[in-house]
N, C-alpha and C. Protein backbone atom coordinates (compact mmCIF):
# COMPACT_ATOMS: atom_id res chain seq x y z
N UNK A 1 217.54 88.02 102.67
CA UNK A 1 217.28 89.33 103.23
C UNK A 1 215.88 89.41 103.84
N UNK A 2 215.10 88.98 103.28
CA UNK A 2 213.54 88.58 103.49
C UNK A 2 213.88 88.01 105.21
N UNK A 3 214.47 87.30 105.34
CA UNK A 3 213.97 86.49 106.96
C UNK A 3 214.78 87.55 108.00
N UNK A 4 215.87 87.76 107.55
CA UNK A 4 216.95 88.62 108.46
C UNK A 4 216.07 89.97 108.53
N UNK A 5 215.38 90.98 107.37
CA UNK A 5 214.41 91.82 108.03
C UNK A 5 213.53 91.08 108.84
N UNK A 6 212.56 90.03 108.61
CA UNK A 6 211.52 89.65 109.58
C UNK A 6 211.42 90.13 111.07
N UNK A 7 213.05 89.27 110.90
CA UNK A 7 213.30 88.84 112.39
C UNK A 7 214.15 90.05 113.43
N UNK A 8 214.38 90.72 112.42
CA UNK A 8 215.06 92.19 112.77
C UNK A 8 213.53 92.86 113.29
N UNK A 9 212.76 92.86 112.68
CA UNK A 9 211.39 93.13 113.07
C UNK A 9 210.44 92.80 113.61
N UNK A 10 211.00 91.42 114.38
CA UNK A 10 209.65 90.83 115.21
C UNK A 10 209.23 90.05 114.83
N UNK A 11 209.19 90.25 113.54
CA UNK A 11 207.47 89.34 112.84
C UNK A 11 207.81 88.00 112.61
N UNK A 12 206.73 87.72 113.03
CA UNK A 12 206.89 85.57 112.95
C UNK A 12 207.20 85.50 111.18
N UNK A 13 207.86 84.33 111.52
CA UNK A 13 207.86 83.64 109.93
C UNK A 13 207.01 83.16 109.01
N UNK A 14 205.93 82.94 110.06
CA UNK A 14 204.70 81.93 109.17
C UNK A 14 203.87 83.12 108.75
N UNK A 15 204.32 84.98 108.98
CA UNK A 15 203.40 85.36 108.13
C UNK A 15 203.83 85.80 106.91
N UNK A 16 205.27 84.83 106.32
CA UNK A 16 205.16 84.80 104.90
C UNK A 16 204.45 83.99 104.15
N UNK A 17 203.22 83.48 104.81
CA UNK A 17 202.26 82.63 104.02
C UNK A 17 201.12 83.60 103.87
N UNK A 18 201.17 84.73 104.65
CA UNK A 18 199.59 85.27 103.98
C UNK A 18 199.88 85.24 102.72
N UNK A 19 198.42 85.52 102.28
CA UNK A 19 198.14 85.89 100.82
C UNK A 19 198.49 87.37 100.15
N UNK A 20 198.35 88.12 101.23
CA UNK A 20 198.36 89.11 100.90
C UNK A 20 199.66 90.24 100.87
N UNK A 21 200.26 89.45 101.46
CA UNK A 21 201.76 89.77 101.79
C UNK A 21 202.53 89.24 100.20
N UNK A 22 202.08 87.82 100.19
CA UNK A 22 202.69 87.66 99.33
C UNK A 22 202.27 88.09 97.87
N UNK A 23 201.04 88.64 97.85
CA UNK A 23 200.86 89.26 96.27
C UNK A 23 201.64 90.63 96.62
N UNK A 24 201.69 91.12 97.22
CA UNK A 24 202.46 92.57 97.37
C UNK A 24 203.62 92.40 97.15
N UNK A 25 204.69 91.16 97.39
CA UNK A 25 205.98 90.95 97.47
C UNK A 25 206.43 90.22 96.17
N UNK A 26 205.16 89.56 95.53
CA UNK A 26 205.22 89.06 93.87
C UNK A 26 205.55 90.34 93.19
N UNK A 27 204.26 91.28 93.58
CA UNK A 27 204.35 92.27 92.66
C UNK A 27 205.35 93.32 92.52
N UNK A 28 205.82 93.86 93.51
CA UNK A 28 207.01 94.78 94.01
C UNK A 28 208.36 93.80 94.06
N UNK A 29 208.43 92.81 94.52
CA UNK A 29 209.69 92.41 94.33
C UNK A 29 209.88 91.78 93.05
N UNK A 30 209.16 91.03 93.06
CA UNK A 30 209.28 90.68 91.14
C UNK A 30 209.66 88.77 91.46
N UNK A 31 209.68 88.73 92.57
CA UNK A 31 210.28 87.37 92.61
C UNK A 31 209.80 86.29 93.48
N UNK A 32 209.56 85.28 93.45
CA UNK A 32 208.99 84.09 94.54
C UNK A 32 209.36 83.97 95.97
N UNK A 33 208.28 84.40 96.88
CA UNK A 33 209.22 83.89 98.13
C UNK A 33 208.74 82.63 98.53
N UNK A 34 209.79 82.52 99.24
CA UNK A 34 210.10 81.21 99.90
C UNK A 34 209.32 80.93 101.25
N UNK A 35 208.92 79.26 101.45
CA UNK A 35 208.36 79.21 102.10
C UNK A 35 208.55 79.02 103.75
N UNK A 36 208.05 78.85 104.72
CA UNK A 36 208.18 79.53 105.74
C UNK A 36 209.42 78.12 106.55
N UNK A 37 209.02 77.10 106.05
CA UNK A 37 209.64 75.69 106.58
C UNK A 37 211.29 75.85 106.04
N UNK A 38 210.97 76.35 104.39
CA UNK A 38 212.54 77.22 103.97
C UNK A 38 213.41 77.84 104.32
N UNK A 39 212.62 78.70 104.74
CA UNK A 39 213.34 79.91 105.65
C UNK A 39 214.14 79.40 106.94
N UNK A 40 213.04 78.85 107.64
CA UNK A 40 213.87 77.78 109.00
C UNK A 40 214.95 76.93 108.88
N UNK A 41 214.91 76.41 107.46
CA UNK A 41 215.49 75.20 107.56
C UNK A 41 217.51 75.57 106.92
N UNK A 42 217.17 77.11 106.03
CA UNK A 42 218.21 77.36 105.57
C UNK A 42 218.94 78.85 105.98
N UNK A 43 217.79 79.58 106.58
CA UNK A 43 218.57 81.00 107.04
C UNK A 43 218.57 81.48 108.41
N UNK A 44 217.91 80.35 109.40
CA UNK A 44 217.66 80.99 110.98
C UNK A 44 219.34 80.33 111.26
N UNK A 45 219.97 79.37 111.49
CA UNK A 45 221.26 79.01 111.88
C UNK A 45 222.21 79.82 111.16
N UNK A 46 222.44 80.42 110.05
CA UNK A 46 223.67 81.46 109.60
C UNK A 46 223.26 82.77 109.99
N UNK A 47 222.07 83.59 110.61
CA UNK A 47 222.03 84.66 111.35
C UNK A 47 221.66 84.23 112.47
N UNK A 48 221.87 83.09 113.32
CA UNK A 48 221.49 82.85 114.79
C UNK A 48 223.32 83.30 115.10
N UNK A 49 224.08 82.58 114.16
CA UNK A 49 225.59 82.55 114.44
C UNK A 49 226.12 83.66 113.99
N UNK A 50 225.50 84.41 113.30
CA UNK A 50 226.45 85.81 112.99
C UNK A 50 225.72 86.86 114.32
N UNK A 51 224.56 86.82 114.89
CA UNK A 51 223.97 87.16 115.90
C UNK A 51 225.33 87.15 117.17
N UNK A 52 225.24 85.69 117.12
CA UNK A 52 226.04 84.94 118.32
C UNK A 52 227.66 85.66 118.41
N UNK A 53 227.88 86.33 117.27
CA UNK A 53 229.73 86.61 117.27
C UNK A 53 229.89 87.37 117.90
N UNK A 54 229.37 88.69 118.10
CA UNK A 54 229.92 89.81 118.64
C UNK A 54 229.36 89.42 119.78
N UNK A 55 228.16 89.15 120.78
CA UNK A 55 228.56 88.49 121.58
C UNK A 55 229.56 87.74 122.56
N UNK A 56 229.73 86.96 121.52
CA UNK A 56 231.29 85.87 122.49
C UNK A 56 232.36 86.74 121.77
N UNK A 57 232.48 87.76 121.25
CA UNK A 57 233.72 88.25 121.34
C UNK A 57 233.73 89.43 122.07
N UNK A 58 232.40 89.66 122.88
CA UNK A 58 232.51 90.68 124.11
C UNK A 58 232.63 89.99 125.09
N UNK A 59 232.03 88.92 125.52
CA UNK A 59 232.52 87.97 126.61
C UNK A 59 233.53 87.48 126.82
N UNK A 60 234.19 86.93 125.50
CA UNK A 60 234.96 85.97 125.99
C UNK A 60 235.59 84.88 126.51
N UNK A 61 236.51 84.29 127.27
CA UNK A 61 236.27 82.93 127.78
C UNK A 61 236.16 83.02 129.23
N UNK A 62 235.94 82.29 130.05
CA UNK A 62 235.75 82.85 131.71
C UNK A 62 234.42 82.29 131.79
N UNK A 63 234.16 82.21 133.37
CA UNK A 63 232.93 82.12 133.60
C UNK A 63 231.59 83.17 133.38
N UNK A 64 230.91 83.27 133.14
CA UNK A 64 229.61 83.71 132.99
C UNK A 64 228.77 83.75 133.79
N UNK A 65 227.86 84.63 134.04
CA UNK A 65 226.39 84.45 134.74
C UNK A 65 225.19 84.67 133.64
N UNK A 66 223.89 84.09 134.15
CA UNK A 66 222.84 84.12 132.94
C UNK A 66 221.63 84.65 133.76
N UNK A 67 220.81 85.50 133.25
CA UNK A 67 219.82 85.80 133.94
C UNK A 67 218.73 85.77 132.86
N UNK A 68 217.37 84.81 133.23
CA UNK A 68 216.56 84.44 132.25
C UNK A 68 215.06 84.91 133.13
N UNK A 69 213.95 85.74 132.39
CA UNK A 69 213.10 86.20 132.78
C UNK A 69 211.98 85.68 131.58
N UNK A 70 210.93 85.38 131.65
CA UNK A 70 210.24 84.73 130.69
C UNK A 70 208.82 85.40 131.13
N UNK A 71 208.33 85.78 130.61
CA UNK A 71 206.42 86.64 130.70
C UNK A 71 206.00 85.87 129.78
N UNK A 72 204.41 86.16 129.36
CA UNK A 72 203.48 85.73 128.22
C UNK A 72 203.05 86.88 127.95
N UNK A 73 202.99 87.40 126.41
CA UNK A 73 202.47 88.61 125.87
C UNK A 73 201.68 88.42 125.74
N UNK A 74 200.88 89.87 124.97
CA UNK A 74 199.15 89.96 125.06
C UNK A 74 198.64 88.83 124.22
N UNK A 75 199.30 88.28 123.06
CA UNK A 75 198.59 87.17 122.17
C UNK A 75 199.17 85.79 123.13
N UNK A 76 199.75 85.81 124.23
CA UNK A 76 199.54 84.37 125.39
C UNK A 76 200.48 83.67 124.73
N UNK A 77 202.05 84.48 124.04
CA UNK A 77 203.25 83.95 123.60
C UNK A 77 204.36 83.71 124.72
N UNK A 78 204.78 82.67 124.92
CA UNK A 78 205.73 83.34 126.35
C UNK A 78 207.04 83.17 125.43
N UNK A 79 207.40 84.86 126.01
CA UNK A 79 208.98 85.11 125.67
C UNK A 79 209.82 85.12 126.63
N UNK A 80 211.10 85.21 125.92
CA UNK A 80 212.18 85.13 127.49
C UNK A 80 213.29 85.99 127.21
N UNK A 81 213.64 86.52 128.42
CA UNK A 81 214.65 87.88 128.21
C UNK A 81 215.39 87.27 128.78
N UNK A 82 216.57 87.28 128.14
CA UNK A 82 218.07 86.77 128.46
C UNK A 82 219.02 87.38 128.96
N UNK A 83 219.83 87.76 130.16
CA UNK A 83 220.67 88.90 129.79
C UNK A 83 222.04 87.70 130.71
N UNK A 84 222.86 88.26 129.97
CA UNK A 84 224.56 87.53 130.01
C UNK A 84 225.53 88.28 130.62
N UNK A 85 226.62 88.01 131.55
CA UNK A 85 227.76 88.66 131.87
C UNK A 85 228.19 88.27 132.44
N UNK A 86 229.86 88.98 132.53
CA UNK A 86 230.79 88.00 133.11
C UNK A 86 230.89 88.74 134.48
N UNK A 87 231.30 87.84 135.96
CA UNK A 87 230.96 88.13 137.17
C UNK A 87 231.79 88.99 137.59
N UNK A 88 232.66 89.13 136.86
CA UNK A 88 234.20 90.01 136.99
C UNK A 88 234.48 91.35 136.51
N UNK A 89 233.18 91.59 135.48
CA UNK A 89 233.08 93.44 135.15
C UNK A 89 232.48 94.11 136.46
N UNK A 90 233.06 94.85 136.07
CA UNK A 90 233.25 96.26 136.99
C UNK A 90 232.46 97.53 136.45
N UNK A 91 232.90 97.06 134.79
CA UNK A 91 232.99 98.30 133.89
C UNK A 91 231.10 98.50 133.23
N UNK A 92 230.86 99.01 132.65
CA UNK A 92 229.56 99.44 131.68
C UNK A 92 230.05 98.22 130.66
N UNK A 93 229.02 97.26 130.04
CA UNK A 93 229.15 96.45 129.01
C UNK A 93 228.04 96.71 127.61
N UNK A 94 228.33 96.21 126.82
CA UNK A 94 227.49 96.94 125.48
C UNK A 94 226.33 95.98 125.64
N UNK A 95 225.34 96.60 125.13
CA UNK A 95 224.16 95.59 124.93
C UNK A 95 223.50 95.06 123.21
N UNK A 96 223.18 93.62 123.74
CA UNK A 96 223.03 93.03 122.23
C UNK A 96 221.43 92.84 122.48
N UNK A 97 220.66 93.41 121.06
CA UNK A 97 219.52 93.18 121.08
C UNK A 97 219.07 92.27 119.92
């Protein structure tokens, strides 16, 4: 639950190494967290793919178009905005964030 909020929220992974995060999360949660190489290695692929479902089950099979836009934010991160659809709607499509 710990990484799936993170990442629901933005926040990088590696700041489950502060110190200070983690005495707050000893003390209130009562329990050890895990470390940040952990987290990567066992919970980013089972919410990358539960991410990924509703997705391809709004798409579908067919061809696709991809439109990829990439900036650098104020801390000089470059992100990239993705947006997906099939060439053949007509209609309003839902959006996945």
């Amino acid at each position: 639950e710990l990484c799936q909020a993170f990442i629901n929220a933005d926040i990088r992974l590696v700041k489950v190494q502060n110190s200070c995060l983690i005495s707050f999360l000893k003390k209130y949660a009562a329990k050890s967290i895990l470390d940040e190489s952990t987290l990567r290695k066992n919970y980013i692929q089972p919410i990358y793919h539960e991410t990924l479902k509703p997705i391809r089950n709004s798409i579908g099979d067919g061809p696709i178009w991809i439109s990829i836009h990439e900036t650098i934010d104020t801390d000089g991160r470059s992100i990239a905005n993705i947006i997906i659809g099939k060439p053949d709607d007509t209609k309003s499509i839902s959006l996945f964030l």
